[in-house]
Protein backbone atom coordinates (compact mmCIF):
# COMPACT_ATOMS: atom_id res chain seq x y z
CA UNK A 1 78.52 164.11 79.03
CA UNK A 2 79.08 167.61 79.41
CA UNK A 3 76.30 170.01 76.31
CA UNK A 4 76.40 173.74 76.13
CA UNK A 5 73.03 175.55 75.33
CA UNK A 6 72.43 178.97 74.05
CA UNK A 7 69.24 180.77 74.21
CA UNK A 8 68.19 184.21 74.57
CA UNK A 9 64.63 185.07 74.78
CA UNK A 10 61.90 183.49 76.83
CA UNK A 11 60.53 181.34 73.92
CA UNK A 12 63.95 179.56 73.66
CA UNK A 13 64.34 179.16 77.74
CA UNK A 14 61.29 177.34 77.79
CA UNK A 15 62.08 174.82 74.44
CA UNK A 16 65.37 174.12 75.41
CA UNK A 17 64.32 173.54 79.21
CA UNK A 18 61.93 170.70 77.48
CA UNK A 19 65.30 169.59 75.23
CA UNK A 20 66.98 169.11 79.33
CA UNK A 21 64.27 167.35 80.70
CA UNK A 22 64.13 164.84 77.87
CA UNK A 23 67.94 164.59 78.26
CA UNK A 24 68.37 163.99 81.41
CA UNK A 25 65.67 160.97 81.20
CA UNK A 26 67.55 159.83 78.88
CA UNK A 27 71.36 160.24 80.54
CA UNK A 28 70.46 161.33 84.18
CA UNK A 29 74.24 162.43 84.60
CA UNK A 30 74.05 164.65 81.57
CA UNK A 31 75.83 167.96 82.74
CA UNK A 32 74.34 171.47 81.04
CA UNK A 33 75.85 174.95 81.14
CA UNK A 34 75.54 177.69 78.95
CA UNK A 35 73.08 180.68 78.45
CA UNK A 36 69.68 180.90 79.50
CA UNK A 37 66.74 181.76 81.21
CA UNK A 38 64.82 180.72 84.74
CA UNK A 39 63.56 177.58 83.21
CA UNK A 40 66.52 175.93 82.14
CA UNK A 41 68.37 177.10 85.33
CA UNK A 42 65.58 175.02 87.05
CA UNK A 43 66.37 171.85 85.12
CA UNK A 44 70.26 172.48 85.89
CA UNK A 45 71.79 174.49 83.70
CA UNK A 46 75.12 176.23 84.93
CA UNK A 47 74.64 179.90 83.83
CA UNK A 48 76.95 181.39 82.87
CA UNK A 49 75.32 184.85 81.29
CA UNK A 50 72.26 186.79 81.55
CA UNK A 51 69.85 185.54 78.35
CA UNK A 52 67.98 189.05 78.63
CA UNK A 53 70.94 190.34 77.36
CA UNK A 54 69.80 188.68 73.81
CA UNK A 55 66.59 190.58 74.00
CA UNK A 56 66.79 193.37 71.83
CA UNK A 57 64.49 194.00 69.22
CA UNK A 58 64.67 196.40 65.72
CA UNK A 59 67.78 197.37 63.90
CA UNK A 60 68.22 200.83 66.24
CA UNK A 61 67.76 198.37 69.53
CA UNK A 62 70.69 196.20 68.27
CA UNK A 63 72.48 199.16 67.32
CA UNK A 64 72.54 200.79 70.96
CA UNK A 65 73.40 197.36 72.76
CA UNK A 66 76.01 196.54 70.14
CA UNK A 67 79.12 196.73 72.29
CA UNK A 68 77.40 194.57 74.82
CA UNK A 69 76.34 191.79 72.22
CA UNK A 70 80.39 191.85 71.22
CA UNK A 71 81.27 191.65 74.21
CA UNK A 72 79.56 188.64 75.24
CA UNK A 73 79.75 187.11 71.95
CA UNK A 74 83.58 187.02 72.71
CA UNK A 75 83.22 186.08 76.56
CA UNK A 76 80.64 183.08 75.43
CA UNK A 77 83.09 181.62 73.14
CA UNK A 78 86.24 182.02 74.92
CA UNK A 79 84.29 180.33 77.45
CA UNK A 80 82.96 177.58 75.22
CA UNK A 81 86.22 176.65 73.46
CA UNK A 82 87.89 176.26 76.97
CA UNK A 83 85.49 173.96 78.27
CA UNK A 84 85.34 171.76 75.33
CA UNK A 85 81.89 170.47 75.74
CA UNK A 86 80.60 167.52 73.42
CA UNK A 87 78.01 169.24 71.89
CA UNK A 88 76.84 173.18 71.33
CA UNK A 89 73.76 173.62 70.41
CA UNK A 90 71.82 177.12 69.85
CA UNK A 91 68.28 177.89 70.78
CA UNK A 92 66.34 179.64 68.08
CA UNK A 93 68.04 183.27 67.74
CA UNK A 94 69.79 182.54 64.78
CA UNK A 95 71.53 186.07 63.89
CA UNK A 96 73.26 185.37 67.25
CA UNK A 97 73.73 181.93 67.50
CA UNK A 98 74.31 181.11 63.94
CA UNK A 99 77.55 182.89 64.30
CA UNK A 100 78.34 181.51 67.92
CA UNK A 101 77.75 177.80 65.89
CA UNK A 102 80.19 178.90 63.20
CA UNK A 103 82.91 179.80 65.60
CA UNK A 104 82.92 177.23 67.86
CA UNK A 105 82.78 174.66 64.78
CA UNK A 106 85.74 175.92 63.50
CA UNK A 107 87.26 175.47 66.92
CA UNK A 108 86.82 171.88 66.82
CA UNK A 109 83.17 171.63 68.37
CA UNK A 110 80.52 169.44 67.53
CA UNK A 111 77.02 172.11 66.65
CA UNK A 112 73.72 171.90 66.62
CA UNK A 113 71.32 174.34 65.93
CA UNK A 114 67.60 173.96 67.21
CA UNK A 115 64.83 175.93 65.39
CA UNK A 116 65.19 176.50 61.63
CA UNK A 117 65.21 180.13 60.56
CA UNK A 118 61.91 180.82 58.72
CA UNK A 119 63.65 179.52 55.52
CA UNK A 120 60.53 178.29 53.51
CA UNK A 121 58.85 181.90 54.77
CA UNK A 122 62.20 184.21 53.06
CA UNK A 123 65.44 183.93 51.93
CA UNK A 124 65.63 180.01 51.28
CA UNK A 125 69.04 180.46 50.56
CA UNK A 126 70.06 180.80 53.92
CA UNK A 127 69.83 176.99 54.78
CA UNK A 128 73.35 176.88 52.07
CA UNK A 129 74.74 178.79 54.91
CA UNK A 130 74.01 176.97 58.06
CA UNK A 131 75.95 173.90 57.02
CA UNK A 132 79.15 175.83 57.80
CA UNK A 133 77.59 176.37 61.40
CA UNK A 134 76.38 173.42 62.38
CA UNK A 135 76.20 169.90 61.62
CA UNK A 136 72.36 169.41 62.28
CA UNK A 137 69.17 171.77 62.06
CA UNK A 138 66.32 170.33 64.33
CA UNK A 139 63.21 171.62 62.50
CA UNK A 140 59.50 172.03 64.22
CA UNK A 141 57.78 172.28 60.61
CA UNK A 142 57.06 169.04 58.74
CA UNK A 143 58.04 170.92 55.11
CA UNK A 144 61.26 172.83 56.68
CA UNK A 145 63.74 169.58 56.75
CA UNK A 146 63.40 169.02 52.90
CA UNK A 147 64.49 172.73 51.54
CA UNK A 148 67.49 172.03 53.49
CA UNK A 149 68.02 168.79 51.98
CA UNK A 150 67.92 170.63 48.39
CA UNK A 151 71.40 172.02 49.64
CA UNK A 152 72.78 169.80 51.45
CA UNK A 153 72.04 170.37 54.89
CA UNK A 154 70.83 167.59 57.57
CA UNK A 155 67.77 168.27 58.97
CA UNK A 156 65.25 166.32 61.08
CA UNK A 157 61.44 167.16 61.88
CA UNK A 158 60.98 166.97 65.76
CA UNK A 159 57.72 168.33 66.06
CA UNK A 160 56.01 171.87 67.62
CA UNK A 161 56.17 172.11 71.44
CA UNK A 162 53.14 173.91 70.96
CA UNK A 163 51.35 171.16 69.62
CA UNK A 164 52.14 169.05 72.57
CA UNK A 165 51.12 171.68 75.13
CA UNK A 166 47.72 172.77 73.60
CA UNK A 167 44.45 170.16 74.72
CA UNK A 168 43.17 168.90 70.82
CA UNK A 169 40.06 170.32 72.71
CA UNK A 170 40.69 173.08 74.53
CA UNK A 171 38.37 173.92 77.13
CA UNK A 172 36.37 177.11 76.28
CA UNK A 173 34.43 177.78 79.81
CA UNK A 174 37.52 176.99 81.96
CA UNK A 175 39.45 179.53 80.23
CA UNK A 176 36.62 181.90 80.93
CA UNK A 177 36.29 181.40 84.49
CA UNK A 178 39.93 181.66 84.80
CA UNK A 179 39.97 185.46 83.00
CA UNK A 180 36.48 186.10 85.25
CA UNK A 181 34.66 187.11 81.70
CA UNK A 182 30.88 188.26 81.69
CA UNK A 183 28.15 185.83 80.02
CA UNK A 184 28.93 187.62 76.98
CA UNK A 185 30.40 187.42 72.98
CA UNK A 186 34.20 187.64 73.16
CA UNK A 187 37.03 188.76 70.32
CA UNK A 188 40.84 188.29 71.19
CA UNK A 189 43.05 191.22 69.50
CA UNK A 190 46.94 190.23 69.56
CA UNK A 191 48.79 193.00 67.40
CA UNK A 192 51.83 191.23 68.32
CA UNK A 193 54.27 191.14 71.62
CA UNK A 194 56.64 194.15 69.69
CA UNK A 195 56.15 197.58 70.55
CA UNK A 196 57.07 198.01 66.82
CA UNK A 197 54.26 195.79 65.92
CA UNK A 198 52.08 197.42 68.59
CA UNK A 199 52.18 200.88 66.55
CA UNK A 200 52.22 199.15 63.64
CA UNK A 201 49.23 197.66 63.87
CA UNK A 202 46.94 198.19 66.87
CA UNK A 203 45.36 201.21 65.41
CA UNK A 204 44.19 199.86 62.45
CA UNK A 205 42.87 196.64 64.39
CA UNK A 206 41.04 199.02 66.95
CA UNK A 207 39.34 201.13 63.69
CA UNK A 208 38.13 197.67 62.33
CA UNK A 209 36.88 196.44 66.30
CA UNK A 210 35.36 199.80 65.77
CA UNK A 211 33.18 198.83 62.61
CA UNK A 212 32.86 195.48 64.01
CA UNK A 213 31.31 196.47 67.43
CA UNK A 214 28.68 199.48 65.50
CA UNK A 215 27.49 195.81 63.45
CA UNK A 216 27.61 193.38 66.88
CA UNK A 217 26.98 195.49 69.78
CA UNK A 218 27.00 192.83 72.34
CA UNK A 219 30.76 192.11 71.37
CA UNK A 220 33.46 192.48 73.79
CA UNK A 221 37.24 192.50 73.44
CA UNK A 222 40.36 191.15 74.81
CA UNK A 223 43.81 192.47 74.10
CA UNK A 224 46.48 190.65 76.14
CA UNK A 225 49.50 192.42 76.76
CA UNK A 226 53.39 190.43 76.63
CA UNK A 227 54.68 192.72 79.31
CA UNK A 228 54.44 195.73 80.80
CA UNK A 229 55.90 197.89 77.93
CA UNK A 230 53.35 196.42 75.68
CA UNK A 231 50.67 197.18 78.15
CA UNK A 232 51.46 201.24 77.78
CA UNK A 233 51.46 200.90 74.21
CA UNK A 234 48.30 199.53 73.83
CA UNK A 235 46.55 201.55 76.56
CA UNK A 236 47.99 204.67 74.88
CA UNK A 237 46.50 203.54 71.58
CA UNK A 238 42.63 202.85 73.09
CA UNK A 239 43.25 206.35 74.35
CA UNK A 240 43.20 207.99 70.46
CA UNK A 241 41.37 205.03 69.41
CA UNK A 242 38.41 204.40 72.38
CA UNK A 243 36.79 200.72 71.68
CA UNK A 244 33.93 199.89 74.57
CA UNK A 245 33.90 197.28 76.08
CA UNK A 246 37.58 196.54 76.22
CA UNK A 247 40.00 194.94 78.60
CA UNK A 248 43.58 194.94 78.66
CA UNK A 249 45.36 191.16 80.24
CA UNK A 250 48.30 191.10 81.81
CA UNK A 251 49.65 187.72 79.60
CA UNK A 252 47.01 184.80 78.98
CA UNK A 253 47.24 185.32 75.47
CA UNK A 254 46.45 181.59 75.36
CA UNK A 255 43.61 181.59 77.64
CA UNK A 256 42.05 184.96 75.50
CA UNK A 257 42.15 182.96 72.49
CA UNK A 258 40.31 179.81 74.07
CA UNK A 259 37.82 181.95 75.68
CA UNK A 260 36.91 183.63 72.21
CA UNK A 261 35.06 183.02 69.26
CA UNK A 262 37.52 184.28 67.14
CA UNK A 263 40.64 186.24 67.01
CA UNK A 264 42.37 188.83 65.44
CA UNK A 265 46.74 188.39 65.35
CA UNK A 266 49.44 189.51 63.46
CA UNK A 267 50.94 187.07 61.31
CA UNK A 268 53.75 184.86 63.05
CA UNK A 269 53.82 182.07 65.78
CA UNK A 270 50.39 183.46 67.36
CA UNK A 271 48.33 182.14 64.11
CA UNK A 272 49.84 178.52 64.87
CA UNK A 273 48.59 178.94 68.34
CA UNK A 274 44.73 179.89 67.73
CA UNK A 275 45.19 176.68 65.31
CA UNK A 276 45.78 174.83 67.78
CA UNK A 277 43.68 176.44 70.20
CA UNK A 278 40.69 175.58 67.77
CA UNK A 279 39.86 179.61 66.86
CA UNK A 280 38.48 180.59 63.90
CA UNK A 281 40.98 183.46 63.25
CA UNK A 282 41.55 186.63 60.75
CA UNK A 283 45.59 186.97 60.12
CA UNK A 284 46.09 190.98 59.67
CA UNK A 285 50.07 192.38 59.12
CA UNK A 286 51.79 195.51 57.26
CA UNK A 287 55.80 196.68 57.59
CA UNK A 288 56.51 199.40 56.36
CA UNK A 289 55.90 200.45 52.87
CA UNK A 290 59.58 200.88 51.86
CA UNK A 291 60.53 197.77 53.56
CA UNK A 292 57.84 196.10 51.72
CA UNK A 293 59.08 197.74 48.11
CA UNK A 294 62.00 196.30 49.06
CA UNK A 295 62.23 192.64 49.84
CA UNK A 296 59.92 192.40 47.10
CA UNK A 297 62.25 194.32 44.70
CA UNK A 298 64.55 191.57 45.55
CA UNK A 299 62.65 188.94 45.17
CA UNK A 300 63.19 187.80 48.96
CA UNK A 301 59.99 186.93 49.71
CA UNK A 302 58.59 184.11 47.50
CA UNK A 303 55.70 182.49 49.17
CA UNK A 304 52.07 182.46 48.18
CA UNK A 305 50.48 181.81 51.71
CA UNK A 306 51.94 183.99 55.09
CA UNK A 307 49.76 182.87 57.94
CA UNK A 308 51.46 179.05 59.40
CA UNK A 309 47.94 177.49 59.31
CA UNK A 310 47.65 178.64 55.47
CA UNK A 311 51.42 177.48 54.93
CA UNK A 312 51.22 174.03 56.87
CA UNK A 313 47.92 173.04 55.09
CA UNK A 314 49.12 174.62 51.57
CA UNK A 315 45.13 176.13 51.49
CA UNK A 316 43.69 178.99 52.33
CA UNK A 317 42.00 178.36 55.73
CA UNK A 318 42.34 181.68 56.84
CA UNK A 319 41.51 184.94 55.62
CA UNK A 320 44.99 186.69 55.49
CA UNK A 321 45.14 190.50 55.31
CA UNK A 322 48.55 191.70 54.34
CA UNK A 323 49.75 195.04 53.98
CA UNK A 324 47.63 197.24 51.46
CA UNK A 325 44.33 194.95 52.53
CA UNK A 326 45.10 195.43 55.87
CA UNK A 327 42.42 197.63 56.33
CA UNK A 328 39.38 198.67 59.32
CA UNK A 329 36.76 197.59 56.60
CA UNK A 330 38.73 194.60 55.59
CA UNK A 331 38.94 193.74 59.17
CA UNK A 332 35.80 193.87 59.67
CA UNK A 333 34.17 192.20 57.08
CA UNK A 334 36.41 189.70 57.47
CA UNK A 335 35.56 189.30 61.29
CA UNK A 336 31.81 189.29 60.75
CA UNK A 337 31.77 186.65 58.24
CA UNK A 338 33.73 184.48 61.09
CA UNK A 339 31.31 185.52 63.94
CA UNK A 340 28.22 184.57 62.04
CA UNK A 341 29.22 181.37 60.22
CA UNK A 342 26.89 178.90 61.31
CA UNK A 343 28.99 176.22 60.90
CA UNK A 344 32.64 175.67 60.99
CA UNK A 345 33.19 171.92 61.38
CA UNK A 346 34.89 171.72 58.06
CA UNK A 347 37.79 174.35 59.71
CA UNK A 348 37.95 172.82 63.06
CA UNK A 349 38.73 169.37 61.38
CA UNK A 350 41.64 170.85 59.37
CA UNK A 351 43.07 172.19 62.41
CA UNK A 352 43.03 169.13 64.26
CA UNK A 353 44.67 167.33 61.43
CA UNK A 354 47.41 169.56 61.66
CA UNK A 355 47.45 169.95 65.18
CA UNK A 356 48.29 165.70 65.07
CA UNK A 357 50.23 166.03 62.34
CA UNK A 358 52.67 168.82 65.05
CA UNK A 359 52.35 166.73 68.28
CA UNK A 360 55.48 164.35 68.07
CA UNK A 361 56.96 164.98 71.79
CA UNK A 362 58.80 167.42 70.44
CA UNK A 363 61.21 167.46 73.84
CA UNK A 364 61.73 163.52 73.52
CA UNK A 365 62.07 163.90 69.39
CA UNK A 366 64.58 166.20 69.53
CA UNK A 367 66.69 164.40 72.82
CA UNK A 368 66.55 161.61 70.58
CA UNK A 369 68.35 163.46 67.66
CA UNK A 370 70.92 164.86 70.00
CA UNK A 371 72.05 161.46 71.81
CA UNK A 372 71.73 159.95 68.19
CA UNK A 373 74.07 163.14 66.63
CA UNK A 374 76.58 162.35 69.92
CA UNK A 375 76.66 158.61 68.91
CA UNK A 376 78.06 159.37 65.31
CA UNK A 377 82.11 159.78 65.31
């Protein structure tokens, strides 16, 4: 059994290197090629191009690398149609891979596409559109598989990786020996792992830290950075905005948000993850104001709740700050009323609930839906 994967960021290398692993307990002779990343190269896969190449971010980004995105859009699926293996199946990236589904099913291959686009976030109408791409959508959000259904499209719930990876109790003091962090009150900043989002946001997170700190002077801060371009960004914004007490990580977003009391994120995958870390959390995000005029002009965006913990519980568990409330007062308030809440059992126990409700062995789950897809004629 010969499957082709596709991903091209480090999120995808990692998920579909779980997807292998499951596989190849399943069918040890299972044979993988493809594009990825150094994880799936380490469970076998025979690479064929660089996954950074993927990595672009922002409409002028895609716009400079364009010839090199057509060019190995046409080199993948020349490739891909010659080898004729059973099964193609894209990781996540859907503006690339969506298309790479299309073409290839249209040549006579058998597609799968792994990670739904955030259809019950924007644009639900999409999931009309991926039937013509592939033949099955493996979903990691319980409420994702039935908007598909309502046109047509088969779709199966696998589970969030995330949820298997996190402890249900993470521990709090081994995450703060690990960072070496003084005996001392801690608040993780993630302004997202985008320069874009960096610019975006960090200086209106630092103003509210600001506010925050005059009110809790003991509080420190930890702001971990994706990579090293992030890293300048955010240095260069503590520079015009100074916050005391202030240290910049080098990764470990995971291990900030365990060793905090609370955290402060953009909106996006990094609320599920102080969910399931256990956080208490304030979800801040703005785009820009004619972007904004925009997709609500056109009635793109249709959804009540933004932040995944508000979304999966359909309540508002979180305060969520978006756009003209994203504010340094609003910030703060917001982050004071978490840091001196005497109790938040009632919170904690709504994350765990949907922490359980995530953890399916999402790696197994979804090996499961491939080798069951492969068995249908």
């Amino acid at each position: 059994m010969k499957i082709a994967l596709i991903a091209g960021e480090e999120s995808g290398d990692l998920l579909a290197a779980e997807l292998m692993a499951a596989l190849k307990a399943h069918q040890p002779g299972i044979q993988f090629i493809g594009m990825g990343g150094p994880k799936m190269q380490a469970q076998g896969l025979d690479t064929w191009f660089d996954y950074k190449t993927l990595s672009v971010m922002g409409f002028i980004e895609v716009l400079k690398h364009l010839p090199a995105l057509l060019k190995l859009r046409k080199n993948l699926l020349k490739r891909l149609v010659a080898e004729k293996p059973d099964l193609v199946i894209g990781v996540d990236a859907p503006d690339f891979n969506l298309g790479i589904e299309k073409s290839c099913k249209r040549a006579g291959l058998r597609t799968m596409h792994f990670v739904s686009p955030s259809v019950w976030a924007w644009r639900e109408k999409r999931a009309a559109r991926i039937a013509e791409s592939c033949e099955q959508v493996l979903c990691l959000f319980p409420m994702e598989p039935a908007i598909f259904a309502k046109y047509g499209v088969d779709a199966r719930y696998v589970g969030h990786p995330l949820a298997d990876r996190i402890a249900m109790t993470p521990d709090r003091e081994a995450a703060r020996t690990a960072l070496a962090l003084p005996d001392c009150r801690q608040l993780a900043i993630l302004p997202g792992s985008r320069v874009s989002e960096i610019d975006r946001l960090l200086p209106v997170f630092l103003q509210g830290a600001a506010l925050l700190k005059a009110s809790i002077p003991e509080l420190h801060f930890l702001i971990p950075a994706a990579n090293s371009l992030c890293r300048d960004r955010i240095a260069h914004h503590l520079q015009s905005h100074p916050l005391p007490d202030t240290r910049i990580l080098d990764g470990h977003a995971q291990s900030a948000m365990i060793a905090a009391e609370a955290v402060l994120l953009a909106s996006g995958t990094a609320a599920l993850e102080a969910m399931l870390c256990k956080r208490p959390m304030v979800v801040a995000y703005r785009i820009s104001a004619i972007t904004y005029s925009m997709v609500n002009a056109l009635g793109l965006i249709k959804i009540e709740r933004f932040s995944l913990p508000n979304v999966l519980s359909g309540q508002d568990l979180v305060p969520e700050l978006i756009q003209d409330r994203c504010t340094p007062e609003a910030i703060a308030s917001e982050l004071q009323t978490l840091l001196e809440a005497k109790d938040n059992t009632t919170l904690m126990a709504h994350f765990e609930r949907l922490h359980r409700d995530l953890r399916c062995d999402a790696g197994d789950a979804a090996a499961s839906a491939v080798l069951e897809l492969l068995a249908k004629q």
